[in-house]
Protein backbone atom coordinates (compact mmCIF):
# COMPACT_ATOMS: atom_id res chain seq x y z
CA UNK A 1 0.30 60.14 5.49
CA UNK A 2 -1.30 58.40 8.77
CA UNK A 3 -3.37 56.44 6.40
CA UNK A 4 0.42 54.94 4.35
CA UNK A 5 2.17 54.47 7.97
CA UNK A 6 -0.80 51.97 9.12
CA UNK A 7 -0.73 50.58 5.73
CA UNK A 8 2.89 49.90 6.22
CA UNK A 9 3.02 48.75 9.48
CA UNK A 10 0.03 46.47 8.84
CA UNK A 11 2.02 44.98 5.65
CA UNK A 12 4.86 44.24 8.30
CA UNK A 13 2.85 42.39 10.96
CA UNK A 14 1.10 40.19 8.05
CA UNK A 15 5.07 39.70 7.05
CA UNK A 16 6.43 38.39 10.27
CA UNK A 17 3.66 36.69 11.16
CA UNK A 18 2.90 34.52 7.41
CA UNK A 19 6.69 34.05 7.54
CA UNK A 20 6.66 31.87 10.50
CA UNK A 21 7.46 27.78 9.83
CA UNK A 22 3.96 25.94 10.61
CA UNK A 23 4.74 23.65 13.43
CA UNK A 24 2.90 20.00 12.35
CA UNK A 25 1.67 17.66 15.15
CA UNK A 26 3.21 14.66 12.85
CA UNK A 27 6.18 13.32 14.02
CA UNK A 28 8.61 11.81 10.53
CA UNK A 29 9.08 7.96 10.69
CA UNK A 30 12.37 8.71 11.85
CA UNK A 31 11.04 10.56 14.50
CA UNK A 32 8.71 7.49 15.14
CA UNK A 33 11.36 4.66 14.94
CA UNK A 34 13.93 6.51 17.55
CA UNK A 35 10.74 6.74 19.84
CA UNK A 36 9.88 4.57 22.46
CA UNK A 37 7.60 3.03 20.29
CA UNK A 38 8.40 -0.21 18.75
CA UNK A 39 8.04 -2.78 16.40
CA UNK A 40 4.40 -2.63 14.46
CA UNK A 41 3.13 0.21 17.20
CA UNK A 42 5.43 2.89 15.52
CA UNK A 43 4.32 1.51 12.16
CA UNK A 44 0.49 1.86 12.91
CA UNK A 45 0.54 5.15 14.42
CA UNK A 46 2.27 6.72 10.87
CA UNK A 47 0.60 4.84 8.32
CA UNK A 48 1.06 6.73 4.66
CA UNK A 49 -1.63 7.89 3.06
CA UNK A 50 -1.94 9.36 -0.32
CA UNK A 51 -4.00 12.20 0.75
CA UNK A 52 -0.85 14.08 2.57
CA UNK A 53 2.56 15.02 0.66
CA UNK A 54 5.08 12.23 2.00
CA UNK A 55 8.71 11.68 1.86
CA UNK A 56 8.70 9.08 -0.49
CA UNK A 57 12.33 8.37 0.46
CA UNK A 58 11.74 7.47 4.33
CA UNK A 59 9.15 4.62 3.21
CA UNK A 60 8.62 0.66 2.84
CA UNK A 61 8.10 0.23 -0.50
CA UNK A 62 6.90 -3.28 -1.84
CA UNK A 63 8.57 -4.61 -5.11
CA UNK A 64 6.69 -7.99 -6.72
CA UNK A 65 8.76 -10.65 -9.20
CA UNK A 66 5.76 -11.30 -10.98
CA UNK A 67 2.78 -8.69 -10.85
CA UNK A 68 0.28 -10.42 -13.13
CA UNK A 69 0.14 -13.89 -12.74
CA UNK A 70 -1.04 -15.67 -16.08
CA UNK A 71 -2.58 -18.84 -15.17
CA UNK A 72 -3.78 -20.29 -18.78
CA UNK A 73 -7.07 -21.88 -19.48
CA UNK A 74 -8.49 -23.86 -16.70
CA UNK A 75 -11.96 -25.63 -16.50
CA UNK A 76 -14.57 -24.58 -14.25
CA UNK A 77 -15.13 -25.43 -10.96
CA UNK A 78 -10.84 -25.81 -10.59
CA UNK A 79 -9.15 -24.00 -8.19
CA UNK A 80 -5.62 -21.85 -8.75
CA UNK A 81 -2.86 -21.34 -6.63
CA UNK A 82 -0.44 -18.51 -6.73
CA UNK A 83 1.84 -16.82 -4.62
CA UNK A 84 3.14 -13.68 -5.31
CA UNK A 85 7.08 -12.94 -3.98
CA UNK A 86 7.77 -9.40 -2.75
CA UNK A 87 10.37 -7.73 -1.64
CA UNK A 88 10.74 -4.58 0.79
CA UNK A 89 12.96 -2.57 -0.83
CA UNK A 90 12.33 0.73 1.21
CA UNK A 91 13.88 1.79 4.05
CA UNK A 92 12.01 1.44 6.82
CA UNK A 93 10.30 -2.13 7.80
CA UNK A 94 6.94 -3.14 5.73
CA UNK A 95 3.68 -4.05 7.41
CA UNK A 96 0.63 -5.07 5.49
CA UNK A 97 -2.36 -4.43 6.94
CA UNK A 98 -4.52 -5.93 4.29
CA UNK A 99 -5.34 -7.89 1.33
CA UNK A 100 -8.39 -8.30 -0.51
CA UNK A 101 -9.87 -8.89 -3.79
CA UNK A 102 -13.42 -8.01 -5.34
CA UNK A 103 -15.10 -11.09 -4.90
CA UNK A 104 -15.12 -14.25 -2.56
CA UNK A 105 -13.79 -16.61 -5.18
CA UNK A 106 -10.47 -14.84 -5.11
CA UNK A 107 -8.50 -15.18 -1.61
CA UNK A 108 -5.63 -13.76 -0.42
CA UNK A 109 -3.20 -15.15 2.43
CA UNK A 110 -0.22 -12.56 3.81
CA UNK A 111 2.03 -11.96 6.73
CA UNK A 112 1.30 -10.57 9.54
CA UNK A 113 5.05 -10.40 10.85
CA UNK A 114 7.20 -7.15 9.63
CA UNK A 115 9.44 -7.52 6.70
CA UNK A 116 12.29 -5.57 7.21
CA UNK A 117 14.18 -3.78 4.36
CA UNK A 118 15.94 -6.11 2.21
CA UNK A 119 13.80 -8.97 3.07
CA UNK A 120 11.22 -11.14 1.29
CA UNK A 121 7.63 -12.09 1.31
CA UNK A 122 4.76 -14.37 -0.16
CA UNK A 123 1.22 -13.68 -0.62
CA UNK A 124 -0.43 -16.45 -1.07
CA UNK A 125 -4.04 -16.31 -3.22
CA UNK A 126 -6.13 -18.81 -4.00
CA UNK A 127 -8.83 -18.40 -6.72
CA UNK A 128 -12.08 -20.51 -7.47
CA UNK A 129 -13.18 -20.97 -10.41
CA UNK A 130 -16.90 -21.82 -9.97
CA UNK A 131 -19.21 -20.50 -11.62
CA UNK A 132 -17.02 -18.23 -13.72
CA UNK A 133 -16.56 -18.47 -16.99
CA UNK A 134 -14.15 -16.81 -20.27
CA UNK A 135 -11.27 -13.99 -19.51
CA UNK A 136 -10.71 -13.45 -15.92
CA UNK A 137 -8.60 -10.94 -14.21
CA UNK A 138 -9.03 -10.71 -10.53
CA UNK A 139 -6.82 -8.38 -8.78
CA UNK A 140 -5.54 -8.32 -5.15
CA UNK A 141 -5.50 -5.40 -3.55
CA UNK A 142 -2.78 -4.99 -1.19
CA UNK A 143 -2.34 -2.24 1.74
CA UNK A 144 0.66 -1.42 3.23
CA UNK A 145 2.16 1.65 5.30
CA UNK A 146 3.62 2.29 1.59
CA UNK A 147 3.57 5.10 -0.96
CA UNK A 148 0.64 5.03 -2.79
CA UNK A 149 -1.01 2.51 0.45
CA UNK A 150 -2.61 0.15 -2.20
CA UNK A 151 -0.79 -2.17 -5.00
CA UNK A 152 -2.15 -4.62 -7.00
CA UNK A 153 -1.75 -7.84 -8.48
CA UNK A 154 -3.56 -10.23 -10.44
CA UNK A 155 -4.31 -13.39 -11.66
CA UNK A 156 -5.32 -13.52 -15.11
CA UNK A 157 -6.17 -16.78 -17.53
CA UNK A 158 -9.59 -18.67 -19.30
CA UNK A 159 -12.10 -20.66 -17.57
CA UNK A 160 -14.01 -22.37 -19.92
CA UNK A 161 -17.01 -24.60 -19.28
CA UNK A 162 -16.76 -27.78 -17.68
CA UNK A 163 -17.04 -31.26 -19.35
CA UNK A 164 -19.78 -33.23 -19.10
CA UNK A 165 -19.31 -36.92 -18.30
């Protein structure tokens, strides 16, 4: 009988106490933009990440006209020129903290300034073609305080050899 009533009381304590909402040290992006912080400071101290469950809702979410540029056949040695127009169409203003691609010959230009929902954006990438040669795709990685953090884009086309003479 002793044994069942510390049993049972034991069953209520782990009850009350598992019950209890976890308190998280992460303030919401709301939270953040009605603080005193402001402008890119509120953005940079709640950056998303993929690793932690998010309110997709509450973000900046990047939205490209044209993710794969197609740039034909090209010789050698030429460079292209693209840029790639965004918009934000999240809710909360857009900061990108990053561009890259996987090689030297492809590089990326973006702004530094926040684009605020609604607005547009270019990033501008420039791609040599030296030394490279047949089917290219070179992507450009791009990372925001979105959800997932990284999109790509790409420039795809043919570099064939060039000419002699």
């Amino acid at each position: 009988m002793k044994r069942s009533i510390n049993l049972f009381l034991f069953s209520i304590i782990i009850l009350i106490t598992a019950c209890q909402p976890e308190k998280s040290s992460e303030k919401s992006i709301e939270e953040i933009r009605n603080s005193d912080l402001v402008g890119n400071a509120a953005i940079i101290r709640n950056p998303v990440s993929a690793d932690e469950v998010t309110d997709t809702v509450n973000v900046a979410k990047m939205e490209f006209e044209e993710p794969i540029f197609e740039f034909g056949e090209v010789e050698a040695g030429e460079i292209v020129t693209h840029t790639f127009d965004f918009r934000n169409t999240g809710k909360v203003p857009l900061l990108i903290s990053d561009a890259r691609s996987t090689c030297g010959c492809t590089v990326p230009d973006w702004p530094e300034e926040l684009i605020h929902p609604g607005e547009k954006g270019q990033i501008k990438v420039k791609f040599n073609t030296k030394n490279m040669l047949r089917m290219q795709k070179k992507p450009v990685t791009v990372v925001a305080n979105t959800y997932p953090s990284e999109t790509k884009v790409y420039l795809s086309g043919f570099v064939r050899e060039k000419k002699e003479g």
